[in-house]
PDB file of N, CA and C in Angstrom:
ATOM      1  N   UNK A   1       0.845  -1.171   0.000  1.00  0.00           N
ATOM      2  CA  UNK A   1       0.000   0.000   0.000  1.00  0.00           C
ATOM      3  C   UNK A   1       0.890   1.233   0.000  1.00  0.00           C
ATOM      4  N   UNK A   2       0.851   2.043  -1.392  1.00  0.00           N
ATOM      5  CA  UNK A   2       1.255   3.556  -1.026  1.00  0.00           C
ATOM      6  C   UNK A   2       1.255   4.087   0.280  1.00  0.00           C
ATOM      7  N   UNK A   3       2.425   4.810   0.918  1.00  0.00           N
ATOM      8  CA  UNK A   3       2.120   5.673   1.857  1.00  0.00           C
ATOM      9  C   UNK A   3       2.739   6.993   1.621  1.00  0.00           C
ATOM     10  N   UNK A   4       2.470   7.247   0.509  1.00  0.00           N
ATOM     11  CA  UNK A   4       2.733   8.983   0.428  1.00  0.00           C
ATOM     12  C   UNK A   4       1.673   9.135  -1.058  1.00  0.00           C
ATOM     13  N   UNK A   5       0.789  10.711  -1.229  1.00  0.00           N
ATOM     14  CA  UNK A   5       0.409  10.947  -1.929  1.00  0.00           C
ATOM     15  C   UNK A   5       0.904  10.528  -3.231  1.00  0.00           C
ATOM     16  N   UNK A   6       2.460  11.123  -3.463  1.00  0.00           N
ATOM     17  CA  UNK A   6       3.110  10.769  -4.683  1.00  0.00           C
ATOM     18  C   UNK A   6       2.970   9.586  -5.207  1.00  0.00           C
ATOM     19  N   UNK A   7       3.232   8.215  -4.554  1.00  0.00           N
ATOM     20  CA  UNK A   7       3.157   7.066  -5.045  1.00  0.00           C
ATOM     21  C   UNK A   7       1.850   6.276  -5.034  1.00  0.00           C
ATOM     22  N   UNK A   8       0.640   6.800  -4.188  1.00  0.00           N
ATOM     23  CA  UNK A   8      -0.399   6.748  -4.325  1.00  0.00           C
ATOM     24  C   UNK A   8      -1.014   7.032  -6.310  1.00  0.00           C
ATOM     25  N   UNK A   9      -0.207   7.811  -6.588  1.00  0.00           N
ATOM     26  CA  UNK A   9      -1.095   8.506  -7.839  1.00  0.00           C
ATOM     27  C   UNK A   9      -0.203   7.042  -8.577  1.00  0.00           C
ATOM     28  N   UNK A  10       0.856   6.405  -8.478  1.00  0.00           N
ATOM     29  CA  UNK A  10       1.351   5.451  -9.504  1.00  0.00           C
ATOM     30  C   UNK A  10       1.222   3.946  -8.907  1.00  0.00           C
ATOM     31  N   UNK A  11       0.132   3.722  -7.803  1.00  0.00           N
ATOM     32  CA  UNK A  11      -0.643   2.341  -7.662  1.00  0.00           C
ATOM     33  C   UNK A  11      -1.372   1.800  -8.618  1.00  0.00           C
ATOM     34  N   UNK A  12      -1.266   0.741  -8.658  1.00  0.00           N
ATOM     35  CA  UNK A  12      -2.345   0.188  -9.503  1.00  0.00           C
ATOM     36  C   UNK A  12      -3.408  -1.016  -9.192  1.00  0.00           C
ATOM     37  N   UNK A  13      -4.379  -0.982  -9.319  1.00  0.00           N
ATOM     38  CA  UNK A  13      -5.319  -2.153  -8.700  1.00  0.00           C
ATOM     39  C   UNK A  13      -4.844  -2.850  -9.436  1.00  0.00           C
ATOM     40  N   UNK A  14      -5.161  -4.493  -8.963  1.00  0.00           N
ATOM     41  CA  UNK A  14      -4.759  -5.728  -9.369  1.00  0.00           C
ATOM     42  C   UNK A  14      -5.648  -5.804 -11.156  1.00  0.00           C
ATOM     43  N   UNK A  15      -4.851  -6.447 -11.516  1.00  0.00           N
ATOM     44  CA  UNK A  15      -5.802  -6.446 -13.184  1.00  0.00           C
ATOM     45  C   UNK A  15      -6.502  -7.453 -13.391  1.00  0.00           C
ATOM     46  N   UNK A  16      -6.492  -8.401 -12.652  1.00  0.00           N
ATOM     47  CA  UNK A  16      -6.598  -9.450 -13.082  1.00  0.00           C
ATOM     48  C   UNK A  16      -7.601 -10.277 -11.708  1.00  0.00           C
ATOM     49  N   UNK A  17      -8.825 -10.046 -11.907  1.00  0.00           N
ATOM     50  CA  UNK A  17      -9.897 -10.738 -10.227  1.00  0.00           C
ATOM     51  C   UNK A  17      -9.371 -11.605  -9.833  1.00  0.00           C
ATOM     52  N   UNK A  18      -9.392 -12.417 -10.867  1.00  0.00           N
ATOM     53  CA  UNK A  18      -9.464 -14.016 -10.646  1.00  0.00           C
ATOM     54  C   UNK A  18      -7.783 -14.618 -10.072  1.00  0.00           C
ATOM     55  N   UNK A  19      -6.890 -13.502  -9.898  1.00  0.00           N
ATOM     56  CA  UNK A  19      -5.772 -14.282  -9.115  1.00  0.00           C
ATOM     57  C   UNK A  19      -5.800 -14.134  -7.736  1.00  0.00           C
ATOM     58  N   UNK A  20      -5.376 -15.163  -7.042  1.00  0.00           N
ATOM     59  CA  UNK A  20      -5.764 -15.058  -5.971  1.00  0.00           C
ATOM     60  C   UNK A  20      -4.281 -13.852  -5.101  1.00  0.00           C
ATOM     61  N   UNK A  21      -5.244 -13.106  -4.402  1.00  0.00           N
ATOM     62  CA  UNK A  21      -4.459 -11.977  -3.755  1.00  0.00           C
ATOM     63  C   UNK A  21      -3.322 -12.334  -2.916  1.00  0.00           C
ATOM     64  N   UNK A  22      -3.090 -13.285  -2.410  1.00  0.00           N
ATOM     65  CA  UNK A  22      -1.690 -13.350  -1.630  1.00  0.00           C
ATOM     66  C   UNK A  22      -0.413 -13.768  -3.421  1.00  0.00           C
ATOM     67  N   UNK A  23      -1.503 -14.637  -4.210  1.00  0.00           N
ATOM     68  CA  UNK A  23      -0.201 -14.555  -5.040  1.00  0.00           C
ATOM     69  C   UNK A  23      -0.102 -13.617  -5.873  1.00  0.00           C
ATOM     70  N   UNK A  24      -1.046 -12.292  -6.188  1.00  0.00           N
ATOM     71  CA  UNK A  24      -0.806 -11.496  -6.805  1.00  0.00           C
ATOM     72  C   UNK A  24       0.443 -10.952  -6.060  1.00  0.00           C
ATOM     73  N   UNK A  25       0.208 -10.503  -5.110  1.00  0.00           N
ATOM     74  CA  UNK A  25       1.150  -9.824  -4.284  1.00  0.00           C
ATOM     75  C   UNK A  25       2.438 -10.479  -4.070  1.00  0.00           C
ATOM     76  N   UNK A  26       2.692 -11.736  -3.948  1.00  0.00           N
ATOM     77  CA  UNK A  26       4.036 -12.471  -3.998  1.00  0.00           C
ATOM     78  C   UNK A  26       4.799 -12.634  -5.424  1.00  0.00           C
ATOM     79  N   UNK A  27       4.155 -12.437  -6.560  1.00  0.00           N
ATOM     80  CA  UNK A  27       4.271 -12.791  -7.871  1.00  0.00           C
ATOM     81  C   UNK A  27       4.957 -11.182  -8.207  1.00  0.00           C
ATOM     82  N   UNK A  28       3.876 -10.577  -8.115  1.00  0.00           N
ATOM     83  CA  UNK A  28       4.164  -8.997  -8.629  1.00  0.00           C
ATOM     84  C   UNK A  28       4.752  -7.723  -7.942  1.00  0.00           C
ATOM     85  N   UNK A  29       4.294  -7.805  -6.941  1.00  0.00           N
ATOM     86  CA  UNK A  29       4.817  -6.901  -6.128  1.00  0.00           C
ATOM     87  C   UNK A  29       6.201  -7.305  -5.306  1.00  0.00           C
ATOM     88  N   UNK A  30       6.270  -8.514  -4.181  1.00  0.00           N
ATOM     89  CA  UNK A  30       7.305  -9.164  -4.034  1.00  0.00           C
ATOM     90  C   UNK A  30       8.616  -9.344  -5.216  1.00  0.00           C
ATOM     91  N   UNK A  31       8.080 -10.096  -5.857  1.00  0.00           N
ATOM     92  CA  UNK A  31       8.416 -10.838  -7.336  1.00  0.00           C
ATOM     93  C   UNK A  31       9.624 -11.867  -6.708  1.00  0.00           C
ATOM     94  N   UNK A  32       8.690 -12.889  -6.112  1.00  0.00           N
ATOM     95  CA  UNK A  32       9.558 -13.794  -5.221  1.00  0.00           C
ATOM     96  C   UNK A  32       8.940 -14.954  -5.639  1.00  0.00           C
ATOM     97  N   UNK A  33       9.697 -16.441  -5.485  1.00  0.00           N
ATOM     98  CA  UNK A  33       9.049 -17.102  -5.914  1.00  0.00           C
ATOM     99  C   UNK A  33       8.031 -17.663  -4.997  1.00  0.00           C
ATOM    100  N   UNK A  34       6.859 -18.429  -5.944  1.00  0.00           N
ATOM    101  CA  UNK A  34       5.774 -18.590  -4.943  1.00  0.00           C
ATOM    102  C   UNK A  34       6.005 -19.924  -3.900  1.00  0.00           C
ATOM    103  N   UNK A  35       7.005 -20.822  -4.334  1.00  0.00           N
ATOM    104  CA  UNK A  35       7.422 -21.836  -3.406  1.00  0.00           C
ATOM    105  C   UNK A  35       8.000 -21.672  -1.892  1.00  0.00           C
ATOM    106  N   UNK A  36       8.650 -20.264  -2.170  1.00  0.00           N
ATOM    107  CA  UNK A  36       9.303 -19.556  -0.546  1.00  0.00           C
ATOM    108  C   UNK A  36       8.262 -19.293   0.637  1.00  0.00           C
ATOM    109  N   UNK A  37       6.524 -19.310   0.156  1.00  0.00           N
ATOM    110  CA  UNK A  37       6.371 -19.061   0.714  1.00  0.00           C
ATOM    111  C   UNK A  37       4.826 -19.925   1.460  1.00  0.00           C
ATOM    112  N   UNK A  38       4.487 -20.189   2.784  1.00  0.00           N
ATOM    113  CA  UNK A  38       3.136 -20.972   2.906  1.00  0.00           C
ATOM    114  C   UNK A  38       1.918 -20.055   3.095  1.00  0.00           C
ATOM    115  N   UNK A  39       1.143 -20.196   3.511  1.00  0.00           N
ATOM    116  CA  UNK A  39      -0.346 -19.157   3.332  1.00  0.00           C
ATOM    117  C   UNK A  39      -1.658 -19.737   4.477  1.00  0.00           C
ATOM    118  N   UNK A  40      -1.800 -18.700   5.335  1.00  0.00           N
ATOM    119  CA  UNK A  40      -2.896 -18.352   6.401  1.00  0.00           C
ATOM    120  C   UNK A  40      -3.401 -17.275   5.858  1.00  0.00           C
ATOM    121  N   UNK A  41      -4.411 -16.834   7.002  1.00  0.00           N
ATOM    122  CA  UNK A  41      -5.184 -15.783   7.307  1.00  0.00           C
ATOM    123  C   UNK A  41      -5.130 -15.662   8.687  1.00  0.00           C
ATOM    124  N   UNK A  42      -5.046 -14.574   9.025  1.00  0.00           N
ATOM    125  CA  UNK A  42      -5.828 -14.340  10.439  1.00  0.00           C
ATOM    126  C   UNK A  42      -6.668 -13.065  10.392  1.00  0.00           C
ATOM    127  N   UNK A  43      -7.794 -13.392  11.324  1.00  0.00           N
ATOM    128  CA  UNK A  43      -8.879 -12.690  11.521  1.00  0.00           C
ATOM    129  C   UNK A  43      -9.627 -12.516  13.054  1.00  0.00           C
ATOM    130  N   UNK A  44     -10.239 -12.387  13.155  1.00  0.00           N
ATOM    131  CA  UNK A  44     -11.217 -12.232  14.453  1.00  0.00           C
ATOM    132  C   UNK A  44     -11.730 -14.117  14.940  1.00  0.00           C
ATOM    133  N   UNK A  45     -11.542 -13.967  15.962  1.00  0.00           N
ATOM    134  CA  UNK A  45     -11.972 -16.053  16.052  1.00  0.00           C
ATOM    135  C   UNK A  45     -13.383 -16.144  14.960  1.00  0.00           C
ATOM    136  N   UNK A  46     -13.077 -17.778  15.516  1.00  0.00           N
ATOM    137  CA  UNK A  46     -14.117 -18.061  14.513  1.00  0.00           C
ATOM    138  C   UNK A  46     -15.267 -18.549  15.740  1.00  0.00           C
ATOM    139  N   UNK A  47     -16.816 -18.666  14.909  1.00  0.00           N
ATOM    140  CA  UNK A  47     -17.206 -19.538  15.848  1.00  0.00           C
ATOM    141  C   UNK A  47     -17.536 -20.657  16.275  1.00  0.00           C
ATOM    142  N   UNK A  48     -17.897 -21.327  16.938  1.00  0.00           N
ATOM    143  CA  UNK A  48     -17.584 -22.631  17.513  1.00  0.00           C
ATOM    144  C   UNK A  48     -17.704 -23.795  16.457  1.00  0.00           C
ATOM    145  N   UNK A  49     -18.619 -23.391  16.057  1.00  0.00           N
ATOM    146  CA  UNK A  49     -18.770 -24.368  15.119  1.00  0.00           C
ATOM    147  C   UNK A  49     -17.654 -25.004  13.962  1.00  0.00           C
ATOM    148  N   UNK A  50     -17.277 -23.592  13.628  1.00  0.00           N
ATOM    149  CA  UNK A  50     -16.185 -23.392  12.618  1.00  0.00           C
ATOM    150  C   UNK A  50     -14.857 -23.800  13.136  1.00  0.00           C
ATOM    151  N   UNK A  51     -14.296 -23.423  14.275  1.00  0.00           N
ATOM    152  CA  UNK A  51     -13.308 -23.334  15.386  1.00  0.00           C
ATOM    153  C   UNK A  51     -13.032 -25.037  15.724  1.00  0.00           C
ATOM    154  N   UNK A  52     -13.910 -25.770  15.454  1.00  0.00           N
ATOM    155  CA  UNK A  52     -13.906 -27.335  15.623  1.00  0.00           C
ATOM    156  C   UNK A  52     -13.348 -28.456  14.263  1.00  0.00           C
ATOM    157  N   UNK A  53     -12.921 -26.893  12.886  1.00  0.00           N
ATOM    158  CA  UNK A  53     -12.702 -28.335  11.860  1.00  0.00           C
ATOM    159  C   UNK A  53     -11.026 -28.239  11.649  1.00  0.00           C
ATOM    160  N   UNK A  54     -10.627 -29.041  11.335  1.00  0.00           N
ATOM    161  CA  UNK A  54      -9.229 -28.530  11.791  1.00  0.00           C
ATOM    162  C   UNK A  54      -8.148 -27.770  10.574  1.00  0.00           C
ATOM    163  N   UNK A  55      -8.943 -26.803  10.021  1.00  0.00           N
ATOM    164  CA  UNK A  55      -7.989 -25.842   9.147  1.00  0.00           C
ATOM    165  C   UNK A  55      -8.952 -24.476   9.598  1.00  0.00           C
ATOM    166  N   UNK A  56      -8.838 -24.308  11.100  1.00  0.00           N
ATOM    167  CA  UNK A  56      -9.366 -23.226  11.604  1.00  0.00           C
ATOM    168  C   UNK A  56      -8.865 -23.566  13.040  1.00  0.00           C
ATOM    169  N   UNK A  57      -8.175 -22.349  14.216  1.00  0.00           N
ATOM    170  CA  UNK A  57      -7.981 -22.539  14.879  1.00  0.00           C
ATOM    171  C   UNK A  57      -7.966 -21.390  15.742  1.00  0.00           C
ATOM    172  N   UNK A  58      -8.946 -21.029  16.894  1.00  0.00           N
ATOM    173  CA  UNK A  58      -9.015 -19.742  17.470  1.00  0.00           C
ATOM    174  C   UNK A  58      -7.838 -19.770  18.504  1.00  0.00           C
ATOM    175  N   UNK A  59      -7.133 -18.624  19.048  1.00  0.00           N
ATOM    176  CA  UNK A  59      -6.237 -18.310  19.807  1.00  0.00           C
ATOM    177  C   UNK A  59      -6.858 -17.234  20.440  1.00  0.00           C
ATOM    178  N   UNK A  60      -7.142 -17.586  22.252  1.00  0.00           N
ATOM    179  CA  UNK A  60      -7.724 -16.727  22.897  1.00  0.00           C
ATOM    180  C   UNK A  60      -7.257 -15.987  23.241  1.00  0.00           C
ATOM    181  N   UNK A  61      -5.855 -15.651  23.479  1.00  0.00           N
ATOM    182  CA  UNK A  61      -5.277 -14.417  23.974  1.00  0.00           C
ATOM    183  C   UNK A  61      -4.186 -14.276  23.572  1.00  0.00           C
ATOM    184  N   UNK A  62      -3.886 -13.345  22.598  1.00  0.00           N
ATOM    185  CA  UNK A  62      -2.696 -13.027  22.612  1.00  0.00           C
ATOM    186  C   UNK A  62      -1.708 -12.342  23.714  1.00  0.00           C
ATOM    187  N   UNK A  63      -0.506 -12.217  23.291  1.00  0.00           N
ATOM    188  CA  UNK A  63       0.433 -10.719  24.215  1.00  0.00           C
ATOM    189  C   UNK A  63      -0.714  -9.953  24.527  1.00  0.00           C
ATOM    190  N   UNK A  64      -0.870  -9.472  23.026  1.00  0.00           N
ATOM    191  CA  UNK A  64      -2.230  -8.298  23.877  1.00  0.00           C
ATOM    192  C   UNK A  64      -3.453  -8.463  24.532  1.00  0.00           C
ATOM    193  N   UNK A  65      -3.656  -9.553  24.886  1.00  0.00           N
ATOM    194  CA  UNK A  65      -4.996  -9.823  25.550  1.00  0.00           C
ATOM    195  C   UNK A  65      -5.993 -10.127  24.857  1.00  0.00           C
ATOM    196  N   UNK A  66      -6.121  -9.949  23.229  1.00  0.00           N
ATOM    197  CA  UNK A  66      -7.229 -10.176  22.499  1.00  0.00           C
ATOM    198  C   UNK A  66      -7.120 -11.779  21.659  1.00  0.00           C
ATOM    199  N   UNK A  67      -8.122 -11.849  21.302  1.00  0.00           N
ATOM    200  CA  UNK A  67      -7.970 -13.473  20.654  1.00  0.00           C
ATOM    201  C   UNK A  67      -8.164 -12.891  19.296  1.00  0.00           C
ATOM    202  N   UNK A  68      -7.696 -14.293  18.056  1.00  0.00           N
ATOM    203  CA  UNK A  68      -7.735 -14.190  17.070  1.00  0.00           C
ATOM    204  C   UNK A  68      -7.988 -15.316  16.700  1.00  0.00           C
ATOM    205  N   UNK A  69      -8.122 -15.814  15.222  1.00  0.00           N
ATOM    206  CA  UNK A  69      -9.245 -16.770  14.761  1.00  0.00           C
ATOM    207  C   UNK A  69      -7.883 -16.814  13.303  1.00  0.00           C
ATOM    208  N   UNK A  70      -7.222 -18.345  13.126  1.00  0.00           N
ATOM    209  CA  UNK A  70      -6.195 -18.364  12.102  1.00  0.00           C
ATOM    210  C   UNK A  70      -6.899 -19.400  11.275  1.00  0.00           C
ATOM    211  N   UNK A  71      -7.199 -19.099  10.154  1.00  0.00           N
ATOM    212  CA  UNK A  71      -7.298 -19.920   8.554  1.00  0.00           C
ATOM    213  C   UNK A  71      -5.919 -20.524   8.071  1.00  0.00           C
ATOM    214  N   UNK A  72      -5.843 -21.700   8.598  1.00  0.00           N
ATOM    215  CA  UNK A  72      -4.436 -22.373   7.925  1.00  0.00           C
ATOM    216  C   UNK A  72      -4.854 -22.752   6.581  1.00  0.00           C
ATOM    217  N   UNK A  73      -5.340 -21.987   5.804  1.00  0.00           N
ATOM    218  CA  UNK A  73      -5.984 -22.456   4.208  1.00  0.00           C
ATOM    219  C   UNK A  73      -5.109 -21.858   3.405  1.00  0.00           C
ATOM    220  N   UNK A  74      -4.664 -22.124   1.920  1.00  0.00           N
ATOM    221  CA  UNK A  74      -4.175 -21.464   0.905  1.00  0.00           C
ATOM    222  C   UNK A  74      -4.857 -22.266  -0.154  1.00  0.00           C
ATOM    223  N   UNK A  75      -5.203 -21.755  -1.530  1.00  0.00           N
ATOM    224  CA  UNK A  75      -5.626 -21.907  -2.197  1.00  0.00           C
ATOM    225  C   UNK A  75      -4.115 -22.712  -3.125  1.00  0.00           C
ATOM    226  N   UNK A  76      -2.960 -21.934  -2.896  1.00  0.00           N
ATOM    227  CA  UNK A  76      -2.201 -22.030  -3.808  1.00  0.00           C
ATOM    228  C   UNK A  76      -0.728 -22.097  -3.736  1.00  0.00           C
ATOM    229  N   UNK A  77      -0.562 -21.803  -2.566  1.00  0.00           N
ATOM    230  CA  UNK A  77       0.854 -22.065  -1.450  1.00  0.00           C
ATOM    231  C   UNK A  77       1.235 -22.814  -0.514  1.00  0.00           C
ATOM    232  N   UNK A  78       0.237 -23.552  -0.049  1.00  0.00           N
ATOM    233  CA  UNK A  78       0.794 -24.663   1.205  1.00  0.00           C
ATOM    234  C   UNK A  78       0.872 -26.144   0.490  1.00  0.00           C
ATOM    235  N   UNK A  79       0.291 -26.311  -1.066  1.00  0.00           N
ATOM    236  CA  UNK A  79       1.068 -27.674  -1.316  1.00  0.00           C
ATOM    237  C   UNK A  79       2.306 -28.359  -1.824  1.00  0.00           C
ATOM    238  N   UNK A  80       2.913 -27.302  -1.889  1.00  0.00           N
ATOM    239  CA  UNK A  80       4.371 -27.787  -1.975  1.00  0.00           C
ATOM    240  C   UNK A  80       5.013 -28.292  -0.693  1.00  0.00           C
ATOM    241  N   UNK A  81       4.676 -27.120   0.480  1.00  0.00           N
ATOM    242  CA  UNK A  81       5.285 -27.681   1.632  1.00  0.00           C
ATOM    243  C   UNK A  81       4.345 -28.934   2.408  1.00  0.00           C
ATOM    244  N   UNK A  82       3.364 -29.073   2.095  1.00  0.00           N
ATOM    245  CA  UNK A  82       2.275 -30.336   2.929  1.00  0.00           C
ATOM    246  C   UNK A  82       1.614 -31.107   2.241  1.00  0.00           C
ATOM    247  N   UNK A  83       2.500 -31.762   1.149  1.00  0.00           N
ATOM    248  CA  UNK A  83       2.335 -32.986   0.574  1.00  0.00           C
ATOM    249  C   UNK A  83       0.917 -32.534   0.298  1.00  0.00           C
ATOM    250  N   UNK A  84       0.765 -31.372  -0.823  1.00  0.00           N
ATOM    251  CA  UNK A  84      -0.335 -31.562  -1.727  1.00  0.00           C
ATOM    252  C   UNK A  84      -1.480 -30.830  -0.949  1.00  0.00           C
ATOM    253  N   UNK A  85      -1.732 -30.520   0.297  1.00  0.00           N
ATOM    254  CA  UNK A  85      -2.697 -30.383   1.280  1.00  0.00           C
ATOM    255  C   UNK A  85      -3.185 -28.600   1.403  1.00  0.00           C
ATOM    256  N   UNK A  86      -4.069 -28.140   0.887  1.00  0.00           N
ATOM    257  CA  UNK A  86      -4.264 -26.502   0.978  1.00  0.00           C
ATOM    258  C   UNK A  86      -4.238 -25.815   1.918  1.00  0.00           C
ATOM    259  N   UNK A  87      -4.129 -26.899   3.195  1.00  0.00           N
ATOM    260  CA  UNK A  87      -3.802 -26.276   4.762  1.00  0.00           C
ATOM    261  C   UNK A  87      -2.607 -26.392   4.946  1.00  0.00           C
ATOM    262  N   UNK A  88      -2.187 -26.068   6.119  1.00  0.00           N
ATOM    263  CA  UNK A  88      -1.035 -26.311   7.134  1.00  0.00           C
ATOM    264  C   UNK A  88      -1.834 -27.726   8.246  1.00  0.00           C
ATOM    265  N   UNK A  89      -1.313 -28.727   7.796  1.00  0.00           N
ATOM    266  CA  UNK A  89      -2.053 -29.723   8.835  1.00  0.00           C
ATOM    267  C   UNK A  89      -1.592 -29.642  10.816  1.00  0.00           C
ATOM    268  N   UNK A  90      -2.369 -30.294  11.230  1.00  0.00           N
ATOM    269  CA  UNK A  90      -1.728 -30.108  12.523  1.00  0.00           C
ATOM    270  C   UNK A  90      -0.961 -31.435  12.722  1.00  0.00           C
ATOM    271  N   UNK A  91      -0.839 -32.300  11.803  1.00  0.00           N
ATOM    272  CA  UNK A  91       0.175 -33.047  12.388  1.00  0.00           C
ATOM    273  C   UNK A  91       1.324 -33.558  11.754  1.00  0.00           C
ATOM    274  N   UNK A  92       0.493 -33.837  10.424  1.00  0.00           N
ATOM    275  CA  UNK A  92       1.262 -34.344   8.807  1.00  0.00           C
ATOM    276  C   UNK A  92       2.826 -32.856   8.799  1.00  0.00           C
ATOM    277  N   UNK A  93       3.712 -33.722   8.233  1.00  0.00           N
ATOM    278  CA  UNK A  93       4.370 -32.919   7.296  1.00  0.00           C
ATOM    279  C   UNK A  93       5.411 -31.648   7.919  1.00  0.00           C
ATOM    280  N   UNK A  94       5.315 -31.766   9.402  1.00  0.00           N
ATOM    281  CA  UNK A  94       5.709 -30.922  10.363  1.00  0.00           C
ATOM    282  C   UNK A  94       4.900 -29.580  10.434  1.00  0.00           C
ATOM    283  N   UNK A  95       3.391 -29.538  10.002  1.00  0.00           N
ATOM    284  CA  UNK A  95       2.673 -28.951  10.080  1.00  0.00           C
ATOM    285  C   UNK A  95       2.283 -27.951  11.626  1.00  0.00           C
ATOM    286  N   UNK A  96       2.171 -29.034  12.483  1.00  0.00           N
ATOM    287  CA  UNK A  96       2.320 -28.640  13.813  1.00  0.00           C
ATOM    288  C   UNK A  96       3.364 -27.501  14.468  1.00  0.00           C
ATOM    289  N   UNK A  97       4.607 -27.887  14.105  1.00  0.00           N
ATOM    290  CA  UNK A  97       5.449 -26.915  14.050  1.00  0.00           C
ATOM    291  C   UNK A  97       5.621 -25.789  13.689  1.00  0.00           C
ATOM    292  N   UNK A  98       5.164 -25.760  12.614  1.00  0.00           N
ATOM    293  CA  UNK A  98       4.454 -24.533  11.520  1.00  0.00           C
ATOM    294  C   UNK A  98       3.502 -23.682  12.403  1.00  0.00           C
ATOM    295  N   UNK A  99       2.807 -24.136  13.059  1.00  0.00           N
ATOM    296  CA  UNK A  99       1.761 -23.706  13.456  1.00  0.00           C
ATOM    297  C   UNK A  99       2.248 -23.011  14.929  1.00  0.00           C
ATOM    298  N   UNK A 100       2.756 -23.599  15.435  1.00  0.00           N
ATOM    299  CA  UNK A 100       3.073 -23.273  16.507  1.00  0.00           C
ATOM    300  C   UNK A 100       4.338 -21.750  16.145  1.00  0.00           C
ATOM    301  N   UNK A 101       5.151 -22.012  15.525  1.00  0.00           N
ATOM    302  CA  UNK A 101       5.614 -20.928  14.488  1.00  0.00           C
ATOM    303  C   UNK A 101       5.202 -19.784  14.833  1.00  0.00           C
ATOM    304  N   UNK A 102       3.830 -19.964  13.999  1.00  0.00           N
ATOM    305  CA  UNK A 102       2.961 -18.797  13.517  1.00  0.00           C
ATOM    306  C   UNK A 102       2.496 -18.250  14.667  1.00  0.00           C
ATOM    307  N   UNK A 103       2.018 -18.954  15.621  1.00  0.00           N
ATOM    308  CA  UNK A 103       1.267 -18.289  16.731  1.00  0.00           C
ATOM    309  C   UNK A 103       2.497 -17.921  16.974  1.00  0.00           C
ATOM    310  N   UNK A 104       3.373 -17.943  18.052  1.00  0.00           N
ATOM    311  CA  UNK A 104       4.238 -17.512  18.627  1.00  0.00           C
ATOM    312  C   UNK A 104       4.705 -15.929  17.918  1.00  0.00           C
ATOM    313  N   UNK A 105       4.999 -16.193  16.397  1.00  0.00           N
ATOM    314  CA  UNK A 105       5.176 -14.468  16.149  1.00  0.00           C
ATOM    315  C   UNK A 105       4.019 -14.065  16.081  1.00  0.00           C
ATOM    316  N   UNK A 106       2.759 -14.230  15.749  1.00  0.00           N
ATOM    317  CA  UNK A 106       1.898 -13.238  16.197  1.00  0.00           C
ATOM    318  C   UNK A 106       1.573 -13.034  17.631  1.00  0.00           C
ATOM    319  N   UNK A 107       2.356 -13.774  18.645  1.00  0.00           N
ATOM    320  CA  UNK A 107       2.042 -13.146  19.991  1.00  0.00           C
ATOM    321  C   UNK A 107       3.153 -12.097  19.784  1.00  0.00           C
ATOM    322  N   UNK A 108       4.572 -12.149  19.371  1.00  0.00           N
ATOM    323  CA  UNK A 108       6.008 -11.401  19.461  1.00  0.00           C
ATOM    324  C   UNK A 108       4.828  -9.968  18.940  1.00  0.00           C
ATOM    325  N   UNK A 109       4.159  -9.982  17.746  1.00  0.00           N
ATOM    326  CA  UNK A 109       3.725  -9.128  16.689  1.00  0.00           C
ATOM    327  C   UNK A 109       2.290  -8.386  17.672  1.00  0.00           C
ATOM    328  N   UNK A 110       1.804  -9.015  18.515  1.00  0.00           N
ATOM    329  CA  UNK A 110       0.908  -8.032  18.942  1.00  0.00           C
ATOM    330  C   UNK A 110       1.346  -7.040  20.422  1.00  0.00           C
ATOM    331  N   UNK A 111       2.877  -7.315  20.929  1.00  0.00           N
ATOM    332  CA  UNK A 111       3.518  -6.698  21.964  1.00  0.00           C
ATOM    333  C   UNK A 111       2.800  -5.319  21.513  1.00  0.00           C
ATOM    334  N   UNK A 112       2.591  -4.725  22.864  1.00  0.00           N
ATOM    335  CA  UNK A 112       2.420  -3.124  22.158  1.00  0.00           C
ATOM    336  C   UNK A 112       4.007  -2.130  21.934  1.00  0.00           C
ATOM    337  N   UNK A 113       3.684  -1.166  21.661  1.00  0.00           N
ATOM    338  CA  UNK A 113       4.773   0.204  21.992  1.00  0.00           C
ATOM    339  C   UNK A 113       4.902   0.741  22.860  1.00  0.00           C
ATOM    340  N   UNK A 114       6.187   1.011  23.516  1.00  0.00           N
ATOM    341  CA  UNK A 114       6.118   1.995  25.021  1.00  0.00           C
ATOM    342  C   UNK A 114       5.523   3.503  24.431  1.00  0.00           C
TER     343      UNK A 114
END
């Protein structure tokens, strides 16, 4: 995302709908390859229902006290590293590890600022 007027005026929306946005952005903007890298979401938890299948996993408290709700899903990046699988599994493939990974810097990532 632009953060100055100037380079604001030479953004460009994605051209193309139908690619999916983490690899637009790794493809074009990055311009890295797409194997370097695996693919979540995080968002607000999920609810219970959802929170019970296992390529969804709520985290009640971070550093900062708030919970968050992680989509271990990729459409297009996690099957190279998990034997074919569009998640991050929790057990296959050192998936678990992965996971545990991830939470841990998003607790480092929600520390506040003095």
């Amino acid at each position: 995302m632009p953060t100055s007027m100037t380079k604001m005026a030479t953004a460009k929306p994605i051209p193309n709908w139908r690619l999916p946005l983490d690899e637009y952005f790794i493809r074009y903007r990055l311009e890295a390859p797409l194997a370097s890298f695996i693919g979540f979401r995080v968002d607000v938890p999920f609810n219970l229902q959802d929170s019970r299948r296992p390529w969804f996993t709520n985290v009640e408290k971070l550093t900062d006290g708030k919970g968050v709700g992680i989509a271990w899903t990729s459409s297009n990046l996690n099957g190279p590293w998990f034997g074919g699988s569009r998640y991050i599994p929790k057990t296959d493939c050192n998936g678990d590890k992965w996971r545990k990974l991830i939470i841990d810097g998003l607790n480092q990532a929600s520390v506040g600022m003095c």
